[in-house]
C-alpha atoms as a PDB file:
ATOM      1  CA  UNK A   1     172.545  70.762 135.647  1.00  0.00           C
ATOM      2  CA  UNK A   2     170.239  72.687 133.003  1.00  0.00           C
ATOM      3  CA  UNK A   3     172.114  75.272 131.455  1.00  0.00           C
ATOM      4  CA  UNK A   4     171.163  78.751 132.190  1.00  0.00           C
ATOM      5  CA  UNK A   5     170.723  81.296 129.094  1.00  0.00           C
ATOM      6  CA  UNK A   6     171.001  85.372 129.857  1.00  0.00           C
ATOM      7  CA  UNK A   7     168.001  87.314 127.261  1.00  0.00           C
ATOM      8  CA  UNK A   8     170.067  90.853 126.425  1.00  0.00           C
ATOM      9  CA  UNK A   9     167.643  93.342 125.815  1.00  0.00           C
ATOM     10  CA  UNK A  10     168.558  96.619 123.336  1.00  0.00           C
ATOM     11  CA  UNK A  11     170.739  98.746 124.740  1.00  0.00           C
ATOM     12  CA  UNK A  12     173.852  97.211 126.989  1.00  0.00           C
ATOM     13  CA  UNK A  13     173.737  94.246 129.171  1.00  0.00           C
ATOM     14  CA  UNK A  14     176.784  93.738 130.911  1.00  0.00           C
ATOM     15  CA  UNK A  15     176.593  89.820 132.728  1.00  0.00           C
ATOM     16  CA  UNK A  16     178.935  88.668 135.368  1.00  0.00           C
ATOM     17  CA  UNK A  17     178.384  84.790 136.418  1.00  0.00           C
ATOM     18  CA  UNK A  18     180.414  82.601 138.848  1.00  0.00           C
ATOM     19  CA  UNK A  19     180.768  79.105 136.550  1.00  0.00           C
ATOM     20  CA  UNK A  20     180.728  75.549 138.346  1.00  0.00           C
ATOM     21  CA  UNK A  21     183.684  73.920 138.104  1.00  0.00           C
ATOM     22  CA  UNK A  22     183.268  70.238 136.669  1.00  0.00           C
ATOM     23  CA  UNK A  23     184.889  67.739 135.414  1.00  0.00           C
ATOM     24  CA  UNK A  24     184.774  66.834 131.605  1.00  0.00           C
ATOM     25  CA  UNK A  25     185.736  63.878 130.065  1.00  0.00           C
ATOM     26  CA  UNK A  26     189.629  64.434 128.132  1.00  0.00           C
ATOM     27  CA  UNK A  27     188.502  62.741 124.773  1.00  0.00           C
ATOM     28  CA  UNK A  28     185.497  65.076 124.416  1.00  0.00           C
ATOM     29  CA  UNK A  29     187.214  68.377 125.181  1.00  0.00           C
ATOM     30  CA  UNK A  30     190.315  67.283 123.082  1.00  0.00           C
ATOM     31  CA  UNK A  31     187.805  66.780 119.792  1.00  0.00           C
ATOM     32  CA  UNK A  32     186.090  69.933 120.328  1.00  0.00           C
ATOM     33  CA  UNK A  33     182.663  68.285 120.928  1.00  0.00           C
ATOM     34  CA  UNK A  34     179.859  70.310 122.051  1.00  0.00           C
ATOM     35  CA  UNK A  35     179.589  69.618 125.671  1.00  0.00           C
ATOM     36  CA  UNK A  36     176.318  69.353 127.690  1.00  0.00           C
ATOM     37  CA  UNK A  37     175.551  71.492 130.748  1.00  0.00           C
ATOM     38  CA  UNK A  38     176.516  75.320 131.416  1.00  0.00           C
ATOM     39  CA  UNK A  39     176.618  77.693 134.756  1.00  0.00           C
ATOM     40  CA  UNK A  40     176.350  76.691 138.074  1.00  0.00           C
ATOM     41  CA  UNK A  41     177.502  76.989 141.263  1.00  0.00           C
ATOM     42  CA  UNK A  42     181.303  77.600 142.174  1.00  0.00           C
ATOM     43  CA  UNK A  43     182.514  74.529 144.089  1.00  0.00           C
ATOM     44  CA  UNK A  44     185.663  75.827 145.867  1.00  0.00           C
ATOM     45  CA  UNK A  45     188.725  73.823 145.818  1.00  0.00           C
ATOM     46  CA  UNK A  46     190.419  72.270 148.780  1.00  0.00           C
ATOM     47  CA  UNK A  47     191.883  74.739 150.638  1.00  0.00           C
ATOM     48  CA  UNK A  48     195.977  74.981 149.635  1.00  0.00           C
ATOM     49  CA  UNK A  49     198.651  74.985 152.696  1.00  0.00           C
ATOM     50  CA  UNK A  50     200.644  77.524 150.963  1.00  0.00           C
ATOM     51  CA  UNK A  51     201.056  80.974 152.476  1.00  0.00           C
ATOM     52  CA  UNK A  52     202.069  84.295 151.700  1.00  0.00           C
ATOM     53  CA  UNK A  53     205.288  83.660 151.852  1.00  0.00           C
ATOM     54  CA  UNK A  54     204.891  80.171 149.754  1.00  0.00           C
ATOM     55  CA  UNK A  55     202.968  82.483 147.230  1.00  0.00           C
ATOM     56  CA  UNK A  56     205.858  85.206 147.440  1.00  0.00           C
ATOM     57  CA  UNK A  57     208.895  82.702 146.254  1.00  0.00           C
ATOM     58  CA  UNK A  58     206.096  81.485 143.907  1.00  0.00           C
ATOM     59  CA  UNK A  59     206.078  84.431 142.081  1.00  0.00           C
ATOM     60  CA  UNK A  60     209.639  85.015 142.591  1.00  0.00           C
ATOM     61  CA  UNK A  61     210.788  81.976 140.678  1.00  0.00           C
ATOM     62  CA  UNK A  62     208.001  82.845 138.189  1.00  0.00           C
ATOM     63  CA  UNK A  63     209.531  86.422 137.961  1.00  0.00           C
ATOM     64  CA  UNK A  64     213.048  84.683 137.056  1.00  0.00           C
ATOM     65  CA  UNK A  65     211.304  82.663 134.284  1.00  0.00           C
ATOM     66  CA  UNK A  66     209.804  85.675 132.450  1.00  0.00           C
ATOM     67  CA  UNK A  67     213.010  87.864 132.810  1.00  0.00           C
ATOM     68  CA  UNK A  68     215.360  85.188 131.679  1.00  0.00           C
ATOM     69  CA  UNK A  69     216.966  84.730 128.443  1.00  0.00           C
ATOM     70  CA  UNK A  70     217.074  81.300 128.099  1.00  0.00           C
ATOM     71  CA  UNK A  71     213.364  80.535 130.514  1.00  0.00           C
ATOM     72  CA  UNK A  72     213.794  76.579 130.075  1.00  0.00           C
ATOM     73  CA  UNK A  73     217.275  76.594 131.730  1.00  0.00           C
ATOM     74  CA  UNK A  74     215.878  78.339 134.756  1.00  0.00           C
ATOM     75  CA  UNK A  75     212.866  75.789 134.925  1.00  0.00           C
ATOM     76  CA  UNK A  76     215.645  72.922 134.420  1.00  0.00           C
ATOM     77  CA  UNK A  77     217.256  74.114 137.347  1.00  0.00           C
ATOM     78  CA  UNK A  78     214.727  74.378 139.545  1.00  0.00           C
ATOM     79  CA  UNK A  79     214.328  72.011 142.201  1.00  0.00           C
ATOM     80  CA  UNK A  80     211.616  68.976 142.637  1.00  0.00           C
ATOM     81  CA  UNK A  81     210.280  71.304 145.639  1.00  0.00           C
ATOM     82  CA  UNK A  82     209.863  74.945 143.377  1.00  0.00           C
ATOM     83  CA  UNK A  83     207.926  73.091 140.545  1.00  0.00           C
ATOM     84  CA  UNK A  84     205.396  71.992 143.287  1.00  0.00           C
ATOM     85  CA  UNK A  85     205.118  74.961 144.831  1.00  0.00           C
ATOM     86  CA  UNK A  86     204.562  76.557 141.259  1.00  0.00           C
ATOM     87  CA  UNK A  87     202.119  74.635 140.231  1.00  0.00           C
ATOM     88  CA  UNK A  88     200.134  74.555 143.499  1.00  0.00           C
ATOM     89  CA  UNK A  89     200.342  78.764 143.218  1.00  0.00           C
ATOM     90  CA  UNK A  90     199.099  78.473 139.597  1.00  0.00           C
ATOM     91  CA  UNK A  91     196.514  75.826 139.615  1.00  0.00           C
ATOM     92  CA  UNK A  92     193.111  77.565 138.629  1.00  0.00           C
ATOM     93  CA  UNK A  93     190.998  78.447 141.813  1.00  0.00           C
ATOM     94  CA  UNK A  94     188.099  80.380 140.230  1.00  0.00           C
ATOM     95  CA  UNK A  95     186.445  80.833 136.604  1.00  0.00           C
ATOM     96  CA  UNK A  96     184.321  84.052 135.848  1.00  0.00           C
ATOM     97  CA  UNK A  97     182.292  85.165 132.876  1.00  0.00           C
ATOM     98  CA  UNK A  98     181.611  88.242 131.597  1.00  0.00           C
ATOM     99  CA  UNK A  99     179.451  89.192 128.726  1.00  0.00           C
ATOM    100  CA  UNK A 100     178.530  92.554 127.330  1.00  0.00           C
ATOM    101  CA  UNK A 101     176.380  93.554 124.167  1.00  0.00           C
ATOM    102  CA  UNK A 102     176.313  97.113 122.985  1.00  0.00           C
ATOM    103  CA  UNK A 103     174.742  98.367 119.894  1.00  0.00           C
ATOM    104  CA  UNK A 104     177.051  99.409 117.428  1.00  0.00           C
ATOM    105  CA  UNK A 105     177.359 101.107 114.111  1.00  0.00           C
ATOM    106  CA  UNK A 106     177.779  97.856 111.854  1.00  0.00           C
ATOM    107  CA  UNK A 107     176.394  97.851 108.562  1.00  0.00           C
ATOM    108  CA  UNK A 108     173.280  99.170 108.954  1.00  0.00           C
ATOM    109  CA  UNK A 109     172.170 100.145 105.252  1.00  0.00           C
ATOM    110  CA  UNK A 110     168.490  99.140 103.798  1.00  0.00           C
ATOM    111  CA  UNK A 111     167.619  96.300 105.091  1.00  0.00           C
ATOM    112  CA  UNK A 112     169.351  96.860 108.738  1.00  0.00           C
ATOM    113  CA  UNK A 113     167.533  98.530 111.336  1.00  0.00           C
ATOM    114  CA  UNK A 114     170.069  97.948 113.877  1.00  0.00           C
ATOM    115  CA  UNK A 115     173.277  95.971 114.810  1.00  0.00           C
ATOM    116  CA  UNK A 116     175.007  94.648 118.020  1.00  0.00           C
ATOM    117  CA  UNK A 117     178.247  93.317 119.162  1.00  0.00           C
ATOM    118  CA  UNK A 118     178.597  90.401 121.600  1.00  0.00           C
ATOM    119  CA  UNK A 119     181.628  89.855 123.963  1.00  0.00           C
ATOM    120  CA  UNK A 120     182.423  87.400 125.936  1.00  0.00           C
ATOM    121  CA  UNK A 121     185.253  86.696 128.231  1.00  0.00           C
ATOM    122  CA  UNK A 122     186.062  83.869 130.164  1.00  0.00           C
ATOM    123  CA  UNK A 123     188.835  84.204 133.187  1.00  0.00           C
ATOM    124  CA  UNK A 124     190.850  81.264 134.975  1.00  0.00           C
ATOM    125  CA  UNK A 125     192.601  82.767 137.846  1.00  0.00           C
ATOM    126  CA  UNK A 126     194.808  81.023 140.892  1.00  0.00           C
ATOM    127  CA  UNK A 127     195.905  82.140 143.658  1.00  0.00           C
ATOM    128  CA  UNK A 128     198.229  84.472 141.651  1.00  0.00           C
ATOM    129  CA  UNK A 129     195.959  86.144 139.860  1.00  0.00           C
ATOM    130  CA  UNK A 130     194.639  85.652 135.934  1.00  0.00           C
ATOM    131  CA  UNK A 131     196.067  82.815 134.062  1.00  0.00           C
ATOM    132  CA  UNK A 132     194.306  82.582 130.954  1.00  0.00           C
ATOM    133  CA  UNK A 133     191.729  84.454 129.238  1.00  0.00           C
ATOM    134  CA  UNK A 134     189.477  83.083 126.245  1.00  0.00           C
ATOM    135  CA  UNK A 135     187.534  85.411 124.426  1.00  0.00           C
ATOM    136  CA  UNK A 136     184.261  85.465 121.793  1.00  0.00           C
ATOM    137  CA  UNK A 137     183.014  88.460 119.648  1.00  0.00           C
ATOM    138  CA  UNK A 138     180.291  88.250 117.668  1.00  0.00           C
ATOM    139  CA  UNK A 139     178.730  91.442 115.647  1.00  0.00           C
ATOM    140  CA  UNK A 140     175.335  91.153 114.151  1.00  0.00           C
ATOM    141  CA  UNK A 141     173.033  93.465 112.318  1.00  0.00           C
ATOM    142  CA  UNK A 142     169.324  92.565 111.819  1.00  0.00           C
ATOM    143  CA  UNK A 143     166.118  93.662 110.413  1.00  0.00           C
ATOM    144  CA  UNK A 144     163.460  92.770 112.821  1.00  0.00           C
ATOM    145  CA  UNK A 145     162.942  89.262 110.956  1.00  0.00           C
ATOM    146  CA  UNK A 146     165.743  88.076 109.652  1.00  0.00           C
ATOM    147  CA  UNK A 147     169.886  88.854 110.506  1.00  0.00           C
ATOM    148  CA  UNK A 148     171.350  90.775 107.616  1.00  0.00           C
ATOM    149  CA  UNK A 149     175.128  90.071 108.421  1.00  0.00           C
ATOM    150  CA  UNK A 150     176.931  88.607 110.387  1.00  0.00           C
ATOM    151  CA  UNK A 151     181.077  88.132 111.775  1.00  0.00           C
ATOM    152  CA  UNK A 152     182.480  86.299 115.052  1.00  0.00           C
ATOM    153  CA  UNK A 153     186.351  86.602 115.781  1.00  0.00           C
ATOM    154  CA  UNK A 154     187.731  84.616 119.047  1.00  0.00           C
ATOM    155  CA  UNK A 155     191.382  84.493 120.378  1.00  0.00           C
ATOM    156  CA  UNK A 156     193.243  83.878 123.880  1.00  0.00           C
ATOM    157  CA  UNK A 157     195.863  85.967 126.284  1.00  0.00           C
ATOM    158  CA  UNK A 158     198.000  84.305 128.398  1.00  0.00           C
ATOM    159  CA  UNK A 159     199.623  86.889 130.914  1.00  0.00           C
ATOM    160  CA  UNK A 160     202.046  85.115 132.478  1.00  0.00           C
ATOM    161  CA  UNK A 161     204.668  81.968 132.127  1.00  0.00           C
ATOM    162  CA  UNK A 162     203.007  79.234 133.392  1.00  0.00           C
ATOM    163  CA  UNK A 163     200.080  78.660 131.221  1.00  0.00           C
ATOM    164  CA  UNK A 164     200.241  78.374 127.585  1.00  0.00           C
ATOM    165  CA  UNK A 165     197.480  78.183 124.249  1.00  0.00           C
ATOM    166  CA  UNK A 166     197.537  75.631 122.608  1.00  0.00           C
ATOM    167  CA  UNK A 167     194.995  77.058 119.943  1.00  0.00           C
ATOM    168  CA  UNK A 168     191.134  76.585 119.256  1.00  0.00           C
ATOM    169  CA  UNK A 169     190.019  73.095 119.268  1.00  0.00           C
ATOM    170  CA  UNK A 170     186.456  73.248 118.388  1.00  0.00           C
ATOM    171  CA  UNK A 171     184.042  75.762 116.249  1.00  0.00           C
ATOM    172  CA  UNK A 172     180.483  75.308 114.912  1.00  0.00           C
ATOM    173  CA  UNK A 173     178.216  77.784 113.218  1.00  0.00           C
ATOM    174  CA  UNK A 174     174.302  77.614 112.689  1.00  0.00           C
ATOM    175  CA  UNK A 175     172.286  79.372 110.432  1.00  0.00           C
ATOM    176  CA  UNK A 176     173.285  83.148 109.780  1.00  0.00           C
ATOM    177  CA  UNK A 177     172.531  85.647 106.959  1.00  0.00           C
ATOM    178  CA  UNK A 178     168.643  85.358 105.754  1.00  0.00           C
ATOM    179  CA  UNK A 179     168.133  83.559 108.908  1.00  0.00           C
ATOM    180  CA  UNK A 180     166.101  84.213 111.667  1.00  0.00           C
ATOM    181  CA  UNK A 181     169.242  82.472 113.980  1.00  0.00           C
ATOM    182  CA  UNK A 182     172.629  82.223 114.258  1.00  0.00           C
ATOM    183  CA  UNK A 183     174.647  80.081 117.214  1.00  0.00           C
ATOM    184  CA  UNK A 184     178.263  80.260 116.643  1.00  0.00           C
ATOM    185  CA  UNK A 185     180.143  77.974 119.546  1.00  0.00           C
ATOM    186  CA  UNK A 186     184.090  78.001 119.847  1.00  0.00           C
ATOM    187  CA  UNK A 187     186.672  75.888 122.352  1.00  0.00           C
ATOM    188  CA  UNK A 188     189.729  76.497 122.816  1.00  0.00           C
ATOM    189  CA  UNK A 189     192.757  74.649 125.131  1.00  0.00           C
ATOM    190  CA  UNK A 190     195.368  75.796 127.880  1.00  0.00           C
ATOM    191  CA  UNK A 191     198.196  74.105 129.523  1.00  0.00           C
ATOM    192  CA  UNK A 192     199.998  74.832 132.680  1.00  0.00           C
ATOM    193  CA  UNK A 193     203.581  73.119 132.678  1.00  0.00           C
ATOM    194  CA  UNK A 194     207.035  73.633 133.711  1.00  0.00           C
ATOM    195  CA  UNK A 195     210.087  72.155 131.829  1.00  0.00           C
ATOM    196  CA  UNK A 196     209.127  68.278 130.524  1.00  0.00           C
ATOM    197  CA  UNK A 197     206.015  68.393 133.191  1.00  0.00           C
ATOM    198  CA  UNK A 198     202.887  68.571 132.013  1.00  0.00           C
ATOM    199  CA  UNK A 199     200.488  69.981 134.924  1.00  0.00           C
ATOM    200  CA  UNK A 200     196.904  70.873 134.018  1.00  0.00           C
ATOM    201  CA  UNK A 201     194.237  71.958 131.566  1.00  0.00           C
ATOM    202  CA  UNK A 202     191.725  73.547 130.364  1.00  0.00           C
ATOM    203  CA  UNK A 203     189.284  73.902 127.945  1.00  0.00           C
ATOM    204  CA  UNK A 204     186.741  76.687 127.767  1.00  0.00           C
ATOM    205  CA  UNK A 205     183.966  77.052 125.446  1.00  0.00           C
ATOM    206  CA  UNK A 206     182.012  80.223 124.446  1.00  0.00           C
ATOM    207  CA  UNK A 207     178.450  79.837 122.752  1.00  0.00           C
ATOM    208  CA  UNK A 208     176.528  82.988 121.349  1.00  0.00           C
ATOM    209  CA  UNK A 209     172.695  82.918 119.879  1.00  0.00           C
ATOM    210  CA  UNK A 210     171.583  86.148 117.911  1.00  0.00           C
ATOM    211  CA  UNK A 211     168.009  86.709 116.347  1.00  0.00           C
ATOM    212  CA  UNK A 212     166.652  88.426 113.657  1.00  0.00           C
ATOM    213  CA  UNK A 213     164.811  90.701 116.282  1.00  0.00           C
ATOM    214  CA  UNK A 214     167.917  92.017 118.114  1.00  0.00           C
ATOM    215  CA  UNK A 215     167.900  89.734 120.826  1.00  0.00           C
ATOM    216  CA  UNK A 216     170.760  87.361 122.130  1.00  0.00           C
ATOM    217  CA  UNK A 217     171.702  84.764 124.830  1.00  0.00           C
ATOM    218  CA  UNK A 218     175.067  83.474 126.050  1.00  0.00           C
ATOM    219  CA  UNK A 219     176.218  80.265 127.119  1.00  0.00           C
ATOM    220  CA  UNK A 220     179.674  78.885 128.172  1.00  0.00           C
ATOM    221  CA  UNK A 221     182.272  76.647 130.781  1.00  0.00           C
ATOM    222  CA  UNK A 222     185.764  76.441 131.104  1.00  0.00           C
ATOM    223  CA  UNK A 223     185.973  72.738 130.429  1.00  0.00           C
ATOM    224  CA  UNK A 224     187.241  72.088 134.098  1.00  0.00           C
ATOM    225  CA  UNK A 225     191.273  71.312 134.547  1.00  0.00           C
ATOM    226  CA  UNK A 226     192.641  67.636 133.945  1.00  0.00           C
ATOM    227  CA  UNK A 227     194.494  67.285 137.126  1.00  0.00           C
ATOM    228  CA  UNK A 228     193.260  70.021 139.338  1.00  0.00           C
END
């Protein structure tokens, strides 16, 4: 599947995209290789025979975990049965991207004529809602030629118990100041687990372009789920 790159014109350009879920090979996501391929379709997973009330004690137990004092005694405790139905509840369903650019203030000075930041934002929810989020900023400034300066910052939030971050596993830059160019890419790697079981992950990766003209594209996956 080609990948599929988003042209922001000035002003704001705020992109939401469905992303195909697919499977990546574990040794390439672990090193933080630059994987091949991009958006696509959504391929829904098998439909899950829990209910609403299988989803209610799902969040119940989940509840008890992030109210606890001592969370790993209460997922010790639980029975063979709960961790199932936890990580069925929790298992990632759907992946959406979001990128905006804005103009902003920057350091425009002499040789600036403008400057931009870049967001991106890449959701895993289940059936429960938002499990992870991985995030990439990049803020540019640029002279009609060449970009002048140049800064990315990326980080994670994990909103509930039953995914973790297990930190960035992957960054490149190309080009940058004096450059026509710059690409910075970043991965980064979740884990869904209860007590001594190891469920899922996942491995999204964020890739921004910028030019020395103002323009931009956007490019990233979630890395697709080990065991989903």
């Amino acid at each position: 599947m080609s990948n599929v790159y988003l042209i922001a014109m000035p002003g704001k350009e705020t992109i939401e995209r469905r992303i195909g879920r697919r499977k990546w090979l574990q040794t390439l996501a672990v090193t933080g290789s630059a994987l091949a391929g991009g958006i696509g379709t959504v391929v829904a997973k098998e439909k899950t025979k829990l209910d609403k009330a299988d989803l209610k004690r799902a969040e119940k137990l989940l509840g008890k975990v992030e109210n606890a004092k001592n969370p790993e005694q209460v997922w010790k405790q639980m029975s063979k049965e709960d961790l199932e139905l936890i990580k069925e509840a929790v298992t990632i369903r759907d992946v959406t991207a979001t990128t905006q650019g804005a103009d902003s203030d920057g350091d425009v000075g002499i040789r600036a004529t403008g400057c931009k930041t870049i967001t991106t934002k890449i959701v895993g929810s289940s059936y429960l809602g938002e499990q992870w989020r991985y995030f990439l900023e990049t803020d540019f400034c640029y002279d009609g030629d060449d970009i002048t300066s140049k800064r990315y910052r990326r980080w994670a939030e994990v909103p509930g118990v039953a995914w973790s971050f297990n930190g960035h596993i992957g960054l490149d830059e190309v080009g940058g100041v004096g450059s026509y160019h710059y690409n910075v890419w970043t991965q980064g790697e979740f884990e869904s687990s209860g007590v001594g079981m190891e469920w899922d992950h996942a491995y999204p990766w964020v890739e921004h372009d910028v030019y020395g003209d103002g323009s931009w594209t956007d490019d990233g996956d979630h890395g697709e789920c080990n065991d989903c």
